[in-house]
N, C-alpha and C. Protein backbone atom coordinates (compact mmCIF):
# COMPACT_ATOMS: atom_id res chain seq x y z
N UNK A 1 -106.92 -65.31 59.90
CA UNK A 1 -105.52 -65.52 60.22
C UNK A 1 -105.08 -66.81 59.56
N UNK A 2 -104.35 -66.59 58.87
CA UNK A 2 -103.54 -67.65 57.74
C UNK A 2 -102.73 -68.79 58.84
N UNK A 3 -102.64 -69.95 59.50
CA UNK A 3 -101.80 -70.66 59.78
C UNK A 3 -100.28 -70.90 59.52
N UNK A 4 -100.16 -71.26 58.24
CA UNK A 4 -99.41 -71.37 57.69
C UNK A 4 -98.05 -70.14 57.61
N UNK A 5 -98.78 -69.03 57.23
CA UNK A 5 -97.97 -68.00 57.54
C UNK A 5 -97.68 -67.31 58.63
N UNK A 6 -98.38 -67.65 59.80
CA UNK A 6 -97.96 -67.23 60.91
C UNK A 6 -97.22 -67.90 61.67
N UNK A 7 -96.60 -69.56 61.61
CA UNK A 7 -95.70 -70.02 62.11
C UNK A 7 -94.12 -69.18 62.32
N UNK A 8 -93.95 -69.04 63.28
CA UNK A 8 -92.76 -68.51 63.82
C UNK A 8 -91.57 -69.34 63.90
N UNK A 9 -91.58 -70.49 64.86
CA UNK A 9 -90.19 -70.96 64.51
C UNK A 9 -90.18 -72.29 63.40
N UNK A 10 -89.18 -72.53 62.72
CA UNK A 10 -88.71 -73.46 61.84
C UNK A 10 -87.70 -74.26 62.31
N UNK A 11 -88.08 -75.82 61.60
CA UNK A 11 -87.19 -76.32 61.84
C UNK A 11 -87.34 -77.45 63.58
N UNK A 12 -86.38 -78.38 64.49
CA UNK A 12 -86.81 -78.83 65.62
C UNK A 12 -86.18 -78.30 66.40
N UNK A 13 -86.17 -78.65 67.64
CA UNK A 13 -85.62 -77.95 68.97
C UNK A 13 -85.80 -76.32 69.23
N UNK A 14 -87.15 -76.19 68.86
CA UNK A 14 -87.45 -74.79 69.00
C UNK A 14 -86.64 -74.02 68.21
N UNK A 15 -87.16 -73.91 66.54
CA UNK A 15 -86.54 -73.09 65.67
C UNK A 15 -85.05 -73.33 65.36
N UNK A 16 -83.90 -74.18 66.38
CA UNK A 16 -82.70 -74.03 65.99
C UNK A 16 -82.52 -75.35 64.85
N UNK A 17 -81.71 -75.26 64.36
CA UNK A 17 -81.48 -76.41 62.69
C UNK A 17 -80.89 -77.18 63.73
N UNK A 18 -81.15 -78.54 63.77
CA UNK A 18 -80.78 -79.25 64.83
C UNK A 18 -79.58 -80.33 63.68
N UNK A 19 -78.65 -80.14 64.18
CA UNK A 19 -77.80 -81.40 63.51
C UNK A 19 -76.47 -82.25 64.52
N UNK A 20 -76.59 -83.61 63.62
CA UNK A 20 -75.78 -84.39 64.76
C UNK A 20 -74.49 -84.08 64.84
N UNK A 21 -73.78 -83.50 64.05
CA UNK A 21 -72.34 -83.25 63.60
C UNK A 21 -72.33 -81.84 65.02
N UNK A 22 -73.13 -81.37 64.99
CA UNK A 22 -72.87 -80.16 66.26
C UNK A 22 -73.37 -80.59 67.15
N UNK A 23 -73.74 -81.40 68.17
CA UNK A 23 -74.00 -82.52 69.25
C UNK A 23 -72.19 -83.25 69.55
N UNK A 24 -71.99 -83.80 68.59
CA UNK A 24 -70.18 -84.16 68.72
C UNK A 24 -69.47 -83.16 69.43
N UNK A 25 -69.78 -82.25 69.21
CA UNK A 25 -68.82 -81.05 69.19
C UNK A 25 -68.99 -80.22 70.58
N UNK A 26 -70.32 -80.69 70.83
CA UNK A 26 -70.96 -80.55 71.85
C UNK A 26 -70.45 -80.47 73.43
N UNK A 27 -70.08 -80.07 74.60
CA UNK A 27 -69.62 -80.11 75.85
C UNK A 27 -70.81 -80.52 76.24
N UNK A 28 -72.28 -80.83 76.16
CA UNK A 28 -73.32 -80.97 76.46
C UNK A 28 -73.90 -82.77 75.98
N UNK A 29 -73.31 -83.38 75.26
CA UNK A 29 -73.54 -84.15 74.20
C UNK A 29 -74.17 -85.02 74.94
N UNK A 30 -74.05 -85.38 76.53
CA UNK A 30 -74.38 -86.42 76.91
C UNK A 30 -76.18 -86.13 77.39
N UNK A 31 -76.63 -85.13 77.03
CA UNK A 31 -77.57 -84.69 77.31
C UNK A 31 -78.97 -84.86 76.41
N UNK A 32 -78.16 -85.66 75.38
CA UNK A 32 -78.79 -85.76 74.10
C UNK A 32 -79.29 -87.64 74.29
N UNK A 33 -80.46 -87.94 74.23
CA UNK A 33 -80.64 -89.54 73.99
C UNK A 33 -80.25 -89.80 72.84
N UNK A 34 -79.17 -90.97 72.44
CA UNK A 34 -78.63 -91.64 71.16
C UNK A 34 -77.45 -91.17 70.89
N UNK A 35 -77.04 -90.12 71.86
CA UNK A 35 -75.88 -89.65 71.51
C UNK A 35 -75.17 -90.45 71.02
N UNK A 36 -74.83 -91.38 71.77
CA UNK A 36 -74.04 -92.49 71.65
C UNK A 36 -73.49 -93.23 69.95
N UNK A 37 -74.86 -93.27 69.66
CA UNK A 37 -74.96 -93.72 68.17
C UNK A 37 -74.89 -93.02 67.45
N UNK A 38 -75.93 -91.85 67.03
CA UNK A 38 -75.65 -91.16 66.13
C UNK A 38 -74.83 -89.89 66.11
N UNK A 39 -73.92 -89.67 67.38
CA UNK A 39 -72.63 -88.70 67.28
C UNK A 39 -71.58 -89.33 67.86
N UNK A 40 -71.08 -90.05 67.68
CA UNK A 40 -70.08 -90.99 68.54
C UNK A 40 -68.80 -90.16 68.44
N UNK A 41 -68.33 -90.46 69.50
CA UNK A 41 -66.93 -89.81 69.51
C UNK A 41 -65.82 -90.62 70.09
N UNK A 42 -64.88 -90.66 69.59
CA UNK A 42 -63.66 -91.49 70.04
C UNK A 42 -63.25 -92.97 68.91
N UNK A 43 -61.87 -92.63 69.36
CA UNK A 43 -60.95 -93.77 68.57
C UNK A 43 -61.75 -95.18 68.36
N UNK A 44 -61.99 -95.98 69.31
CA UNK A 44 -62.71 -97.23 69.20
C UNK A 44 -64.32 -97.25 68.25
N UNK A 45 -64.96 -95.69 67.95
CA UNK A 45 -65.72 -95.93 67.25
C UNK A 45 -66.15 -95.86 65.95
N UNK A 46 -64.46 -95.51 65.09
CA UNK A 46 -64.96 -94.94 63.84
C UNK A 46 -64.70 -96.37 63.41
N UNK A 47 -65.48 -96.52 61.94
CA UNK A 47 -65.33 -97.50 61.03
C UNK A 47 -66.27 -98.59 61.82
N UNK A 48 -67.01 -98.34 62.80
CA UNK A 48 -67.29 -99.82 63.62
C UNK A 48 -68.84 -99.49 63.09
N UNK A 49 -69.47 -100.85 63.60
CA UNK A 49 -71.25 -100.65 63.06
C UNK A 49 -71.61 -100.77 64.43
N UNK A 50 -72.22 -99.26 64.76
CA UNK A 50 -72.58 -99.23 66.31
C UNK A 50 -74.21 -99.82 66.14
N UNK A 51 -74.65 -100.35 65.36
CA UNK A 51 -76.76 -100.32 65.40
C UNK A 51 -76.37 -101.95 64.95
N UNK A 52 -75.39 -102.72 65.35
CA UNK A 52 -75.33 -104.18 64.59
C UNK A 52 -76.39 -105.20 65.57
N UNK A 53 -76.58 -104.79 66.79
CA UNK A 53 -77.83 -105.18 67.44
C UNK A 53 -78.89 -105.28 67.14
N UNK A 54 -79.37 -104.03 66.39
CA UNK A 54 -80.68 -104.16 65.64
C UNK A 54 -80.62 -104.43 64.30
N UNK A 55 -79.70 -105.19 63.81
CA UNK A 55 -79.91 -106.23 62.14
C UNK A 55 -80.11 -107.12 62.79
N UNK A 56 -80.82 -107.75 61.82
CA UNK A 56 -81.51 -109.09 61.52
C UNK A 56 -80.01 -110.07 60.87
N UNK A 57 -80.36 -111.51 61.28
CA UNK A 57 -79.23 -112.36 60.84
C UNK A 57 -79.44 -112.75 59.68
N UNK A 58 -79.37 -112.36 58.40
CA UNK A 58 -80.09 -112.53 57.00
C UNK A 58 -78.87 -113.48 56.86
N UNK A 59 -78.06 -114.22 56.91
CA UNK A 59 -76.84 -115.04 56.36
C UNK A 59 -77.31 -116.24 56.46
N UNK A 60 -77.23 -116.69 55.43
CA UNK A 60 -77.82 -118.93 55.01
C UNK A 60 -77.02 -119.56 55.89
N UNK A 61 -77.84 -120.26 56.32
CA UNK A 61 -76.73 -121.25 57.39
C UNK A 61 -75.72 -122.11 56.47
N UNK A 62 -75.69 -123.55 56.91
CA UNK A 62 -74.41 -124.66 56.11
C UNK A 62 -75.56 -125.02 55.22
N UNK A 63 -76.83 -125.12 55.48
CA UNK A 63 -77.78 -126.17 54.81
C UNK A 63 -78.52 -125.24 54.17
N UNK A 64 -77.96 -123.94 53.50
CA UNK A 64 -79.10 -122.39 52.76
C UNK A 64 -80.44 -122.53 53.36
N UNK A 65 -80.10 -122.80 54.67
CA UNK A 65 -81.50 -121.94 55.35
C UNK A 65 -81.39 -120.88 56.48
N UNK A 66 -82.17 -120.14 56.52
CA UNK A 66 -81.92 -118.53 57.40
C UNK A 66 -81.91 -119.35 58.51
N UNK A 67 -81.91 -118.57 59.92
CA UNK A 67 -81.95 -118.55 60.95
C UNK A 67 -83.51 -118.84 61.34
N UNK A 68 -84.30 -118.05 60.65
CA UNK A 68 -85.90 -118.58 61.28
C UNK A 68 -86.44 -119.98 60.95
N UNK A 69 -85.71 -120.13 59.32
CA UNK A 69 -86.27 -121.51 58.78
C UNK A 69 -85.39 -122.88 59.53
N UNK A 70 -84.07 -122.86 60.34
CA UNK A 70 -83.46 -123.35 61.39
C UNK A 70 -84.35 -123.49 62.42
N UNK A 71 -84.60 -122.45 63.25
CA UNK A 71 -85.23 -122.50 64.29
C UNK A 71 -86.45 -123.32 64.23
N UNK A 72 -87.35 -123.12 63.14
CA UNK A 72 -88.39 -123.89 62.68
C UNK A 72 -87.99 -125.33 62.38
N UNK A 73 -87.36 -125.67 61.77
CA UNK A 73 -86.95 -127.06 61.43
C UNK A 73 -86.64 -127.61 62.78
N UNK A 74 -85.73 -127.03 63.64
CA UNK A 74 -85.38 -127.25 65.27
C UNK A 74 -86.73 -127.85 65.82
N UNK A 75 -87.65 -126.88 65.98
CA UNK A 75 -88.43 -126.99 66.52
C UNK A 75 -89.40 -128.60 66.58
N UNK A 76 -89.68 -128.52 65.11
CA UNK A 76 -90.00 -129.61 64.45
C UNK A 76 -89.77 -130.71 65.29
N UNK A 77 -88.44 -131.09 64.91
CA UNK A 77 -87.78 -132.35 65.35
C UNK A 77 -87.93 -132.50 66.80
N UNK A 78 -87.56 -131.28 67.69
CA UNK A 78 -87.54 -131.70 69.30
C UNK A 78 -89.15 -132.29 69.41
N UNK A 79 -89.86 -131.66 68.75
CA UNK A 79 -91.15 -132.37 69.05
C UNK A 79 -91.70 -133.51 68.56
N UNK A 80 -91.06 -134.15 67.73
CA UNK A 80 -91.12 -135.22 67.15
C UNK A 80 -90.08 -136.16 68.05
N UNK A 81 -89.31 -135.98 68.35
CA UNK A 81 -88.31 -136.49 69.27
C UNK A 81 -89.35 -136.90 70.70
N UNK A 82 -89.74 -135.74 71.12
CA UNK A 82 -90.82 -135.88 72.76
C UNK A 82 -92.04 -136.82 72.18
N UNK A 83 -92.40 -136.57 70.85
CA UNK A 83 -93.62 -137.57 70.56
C UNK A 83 -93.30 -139.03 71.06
N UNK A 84 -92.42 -139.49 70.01
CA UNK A 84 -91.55 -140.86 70.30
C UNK A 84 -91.28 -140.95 71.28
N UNK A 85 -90.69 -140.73 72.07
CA UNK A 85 -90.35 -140.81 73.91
C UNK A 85 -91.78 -141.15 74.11
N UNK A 86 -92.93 -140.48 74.28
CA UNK A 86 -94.00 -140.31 74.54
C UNK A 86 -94.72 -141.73 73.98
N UNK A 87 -94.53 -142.11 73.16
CA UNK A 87 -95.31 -143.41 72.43
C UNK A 87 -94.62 -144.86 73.16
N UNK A 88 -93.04 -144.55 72.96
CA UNK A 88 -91.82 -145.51 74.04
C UNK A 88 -92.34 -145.83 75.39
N UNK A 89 -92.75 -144.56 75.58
CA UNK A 89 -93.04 -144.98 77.40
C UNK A 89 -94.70 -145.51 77.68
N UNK A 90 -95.40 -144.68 76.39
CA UNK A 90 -96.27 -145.01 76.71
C UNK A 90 -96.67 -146.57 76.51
N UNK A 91 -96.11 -147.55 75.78
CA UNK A 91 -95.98 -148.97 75.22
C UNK A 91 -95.11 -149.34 75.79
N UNK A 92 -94.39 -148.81 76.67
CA UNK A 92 -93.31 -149.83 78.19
C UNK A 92 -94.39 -149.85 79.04
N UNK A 93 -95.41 -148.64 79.30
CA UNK A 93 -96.05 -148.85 80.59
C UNK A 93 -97.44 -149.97 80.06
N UNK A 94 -97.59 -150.40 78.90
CA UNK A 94 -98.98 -151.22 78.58
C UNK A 94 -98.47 -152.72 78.35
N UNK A 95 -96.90 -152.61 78.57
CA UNK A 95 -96.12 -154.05 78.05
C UNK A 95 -96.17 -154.64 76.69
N UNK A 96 -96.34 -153.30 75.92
CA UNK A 96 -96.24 -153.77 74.56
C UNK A 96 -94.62 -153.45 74.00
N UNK A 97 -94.19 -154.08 72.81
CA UNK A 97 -93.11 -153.86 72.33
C UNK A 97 -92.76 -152.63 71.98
N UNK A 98 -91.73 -152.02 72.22
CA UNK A 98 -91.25 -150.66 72.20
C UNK A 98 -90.09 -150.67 70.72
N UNK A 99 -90.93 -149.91 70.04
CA UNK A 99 -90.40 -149.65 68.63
C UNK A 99 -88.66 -149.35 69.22
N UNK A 100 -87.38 -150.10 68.04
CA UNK A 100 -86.06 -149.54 67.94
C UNK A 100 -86.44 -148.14 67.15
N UNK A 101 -85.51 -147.21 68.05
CA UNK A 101 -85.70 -145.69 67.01
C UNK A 101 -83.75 -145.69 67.04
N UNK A 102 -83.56 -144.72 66.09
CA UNK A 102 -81.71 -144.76 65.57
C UNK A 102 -81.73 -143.89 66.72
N UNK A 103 -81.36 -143.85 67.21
CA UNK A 103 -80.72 -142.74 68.88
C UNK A 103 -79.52 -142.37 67.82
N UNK A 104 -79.53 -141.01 67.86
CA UNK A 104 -77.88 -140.03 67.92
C UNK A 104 -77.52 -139.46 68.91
N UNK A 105 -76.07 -138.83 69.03
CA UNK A 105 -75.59 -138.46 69.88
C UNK A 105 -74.97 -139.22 70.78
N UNK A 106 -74.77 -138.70 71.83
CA UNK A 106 -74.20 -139.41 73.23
C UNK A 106 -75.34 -140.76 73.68
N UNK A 107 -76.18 -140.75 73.56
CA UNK A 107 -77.29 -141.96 74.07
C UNK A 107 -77.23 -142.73 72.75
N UNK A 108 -76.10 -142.89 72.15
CA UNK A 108 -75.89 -143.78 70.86
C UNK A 108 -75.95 -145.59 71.41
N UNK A 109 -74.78 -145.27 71.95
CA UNK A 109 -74.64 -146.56 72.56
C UNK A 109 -74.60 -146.55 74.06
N UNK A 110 -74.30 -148.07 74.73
CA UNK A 110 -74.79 -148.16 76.58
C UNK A 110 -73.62 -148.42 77.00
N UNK A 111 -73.57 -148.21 78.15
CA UNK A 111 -72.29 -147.85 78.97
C UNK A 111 -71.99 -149.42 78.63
N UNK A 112 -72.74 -150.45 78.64
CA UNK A 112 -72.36 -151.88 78.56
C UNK A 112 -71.22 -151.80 77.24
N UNK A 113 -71.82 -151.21 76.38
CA UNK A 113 -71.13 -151.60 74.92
C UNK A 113 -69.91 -150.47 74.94
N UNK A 114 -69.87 -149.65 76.05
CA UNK A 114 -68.78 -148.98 75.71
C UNK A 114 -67.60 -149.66 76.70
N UNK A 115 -68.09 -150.85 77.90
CA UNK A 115 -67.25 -151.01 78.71
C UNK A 115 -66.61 -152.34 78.13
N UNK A 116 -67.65 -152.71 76.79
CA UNK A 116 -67.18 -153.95 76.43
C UNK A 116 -65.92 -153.98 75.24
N UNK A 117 -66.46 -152.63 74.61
CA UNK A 117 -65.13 -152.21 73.92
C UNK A 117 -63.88 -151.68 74.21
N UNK A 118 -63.99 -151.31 75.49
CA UNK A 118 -62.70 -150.54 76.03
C UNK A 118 -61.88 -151.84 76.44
N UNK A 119 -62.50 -153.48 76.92
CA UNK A 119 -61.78 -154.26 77.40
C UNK A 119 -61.60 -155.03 75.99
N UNK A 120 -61.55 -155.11 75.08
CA UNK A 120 -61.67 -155.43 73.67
C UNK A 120 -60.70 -154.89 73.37
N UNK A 121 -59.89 -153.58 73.56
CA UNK A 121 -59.44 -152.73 72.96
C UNK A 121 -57.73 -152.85 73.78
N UNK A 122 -58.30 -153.52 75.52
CA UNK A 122 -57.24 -153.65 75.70
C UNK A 122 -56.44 -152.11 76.81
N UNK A 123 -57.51 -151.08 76.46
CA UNK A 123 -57.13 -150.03 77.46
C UNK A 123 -57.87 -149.44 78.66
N UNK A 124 -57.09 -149.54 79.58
CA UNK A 124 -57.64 -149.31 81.02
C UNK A 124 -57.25 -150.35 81.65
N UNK A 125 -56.43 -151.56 81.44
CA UNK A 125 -56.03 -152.12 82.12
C UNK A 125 -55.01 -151.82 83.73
N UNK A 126 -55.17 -152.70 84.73
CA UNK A 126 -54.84 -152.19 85.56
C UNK A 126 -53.65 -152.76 86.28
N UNK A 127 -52.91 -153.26 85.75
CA UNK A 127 -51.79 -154.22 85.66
C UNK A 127 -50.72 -153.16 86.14
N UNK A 128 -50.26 -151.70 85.42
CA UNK A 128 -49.60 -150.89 85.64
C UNK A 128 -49.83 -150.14 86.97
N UNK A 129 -51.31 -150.35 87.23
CA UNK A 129 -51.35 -149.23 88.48
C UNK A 129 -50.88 -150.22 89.54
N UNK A 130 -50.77 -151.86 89.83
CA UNK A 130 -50.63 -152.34 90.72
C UNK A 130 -48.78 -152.22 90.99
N UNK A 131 -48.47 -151.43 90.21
CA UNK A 131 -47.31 -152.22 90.27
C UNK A 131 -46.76 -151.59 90.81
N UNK A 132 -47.10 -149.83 90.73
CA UNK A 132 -46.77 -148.52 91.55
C UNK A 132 -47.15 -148.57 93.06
N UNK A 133 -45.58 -148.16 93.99
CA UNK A 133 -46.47 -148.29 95.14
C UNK A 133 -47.25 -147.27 96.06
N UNK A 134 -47.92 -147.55 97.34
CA UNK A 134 -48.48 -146.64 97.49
C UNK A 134 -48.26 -144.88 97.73
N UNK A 135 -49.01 -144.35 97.59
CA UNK A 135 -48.83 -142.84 97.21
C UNK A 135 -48.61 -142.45 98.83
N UNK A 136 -47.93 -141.09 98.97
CA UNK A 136 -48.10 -140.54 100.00
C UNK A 136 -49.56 -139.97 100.54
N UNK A 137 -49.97 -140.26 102.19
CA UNK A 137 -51.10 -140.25 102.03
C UNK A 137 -51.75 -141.34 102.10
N UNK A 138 -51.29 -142.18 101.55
CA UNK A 138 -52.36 -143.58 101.78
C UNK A 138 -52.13 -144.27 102.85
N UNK A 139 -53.79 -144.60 103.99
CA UNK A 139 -54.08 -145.24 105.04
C UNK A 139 -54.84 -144.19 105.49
N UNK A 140 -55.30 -144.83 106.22
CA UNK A 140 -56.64 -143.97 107.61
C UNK A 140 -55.93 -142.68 108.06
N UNK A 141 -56.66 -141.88 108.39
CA UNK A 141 -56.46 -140.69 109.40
C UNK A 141 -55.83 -141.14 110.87
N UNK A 142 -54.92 -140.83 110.71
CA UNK A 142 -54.38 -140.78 112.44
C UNK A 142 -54.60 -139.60 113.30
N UNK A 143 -55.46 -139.76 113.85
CA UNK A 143 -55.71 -138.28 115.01
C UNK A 143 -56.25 -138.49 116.09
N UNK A 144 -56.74 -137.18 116.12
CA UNK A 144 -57.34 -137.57 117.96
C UNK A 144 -58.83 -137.36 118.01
């Protein structure tokens, strides 16, 4: 008995030619896993990229590096960042001199140097608020 020639049905779903274009068309469609994607139906889905979840972010960042070679470089630094902290504290706690490192960001400068520039600068003075009088509301609770 030949194999080959004795196969009976052709094709998937038990012999029938299975295609996605007749799934659309389908009163049954929801019965199908992926329907969704590969027979979509309705206004909001033509022209759209329903599988944009599963691409990869292949686009160069500002600095022509991908997203993994970012993440990697990221990585890098936070740990080089925790090293230093790590060496800082560890030479505060032995009373040795604690290397200056350039701080960026918000821990640039100290609330000292920012309170010394704001009175430098002349704003926040409080000359105007004394002059307003008190608000409604102001004094103790009167109750029982």
């Amino acid at each position: 008995m030949d194999l080959l020639s004795s196969i009976r049905k052709q094709g998937s779903r038990g012999g029938v030619n299975f295609s996605w274009d007749d799934v659309q068309t389908s009163q049954h469609r929801e019965n199908y896993l992926g329907h969704s994607l590969m027979a979509p139906v309705g206004r909001w889905q033509k022209g759209k990229d329903l599988s944009w979840y599963a691409k990869g972010d292949d686009a160069k960042g500002e600095n022509g590096e991908t997203a993994e070679e970012k993440k990697a470089r990221e990585r890098r630094e936070e740990i080089k960042r925790i090293k230093e902290a790590e060496e800082d504290a560890l030479a505060r706690a032995l009373g040795l001199p604690v290397a200056d490192r350039s701080v960026t960001g918000s821990n640039a400068i100290s609330v000292g140097e920012v309170n010394r520039a704001v009175r430098e600068a002349g704003v926040g003075e409080e000359d105007e608020v004394e002059d307003m009088g008190k608000g409604k509301g102001f004094g103790g609770f009167v109750g029982k």
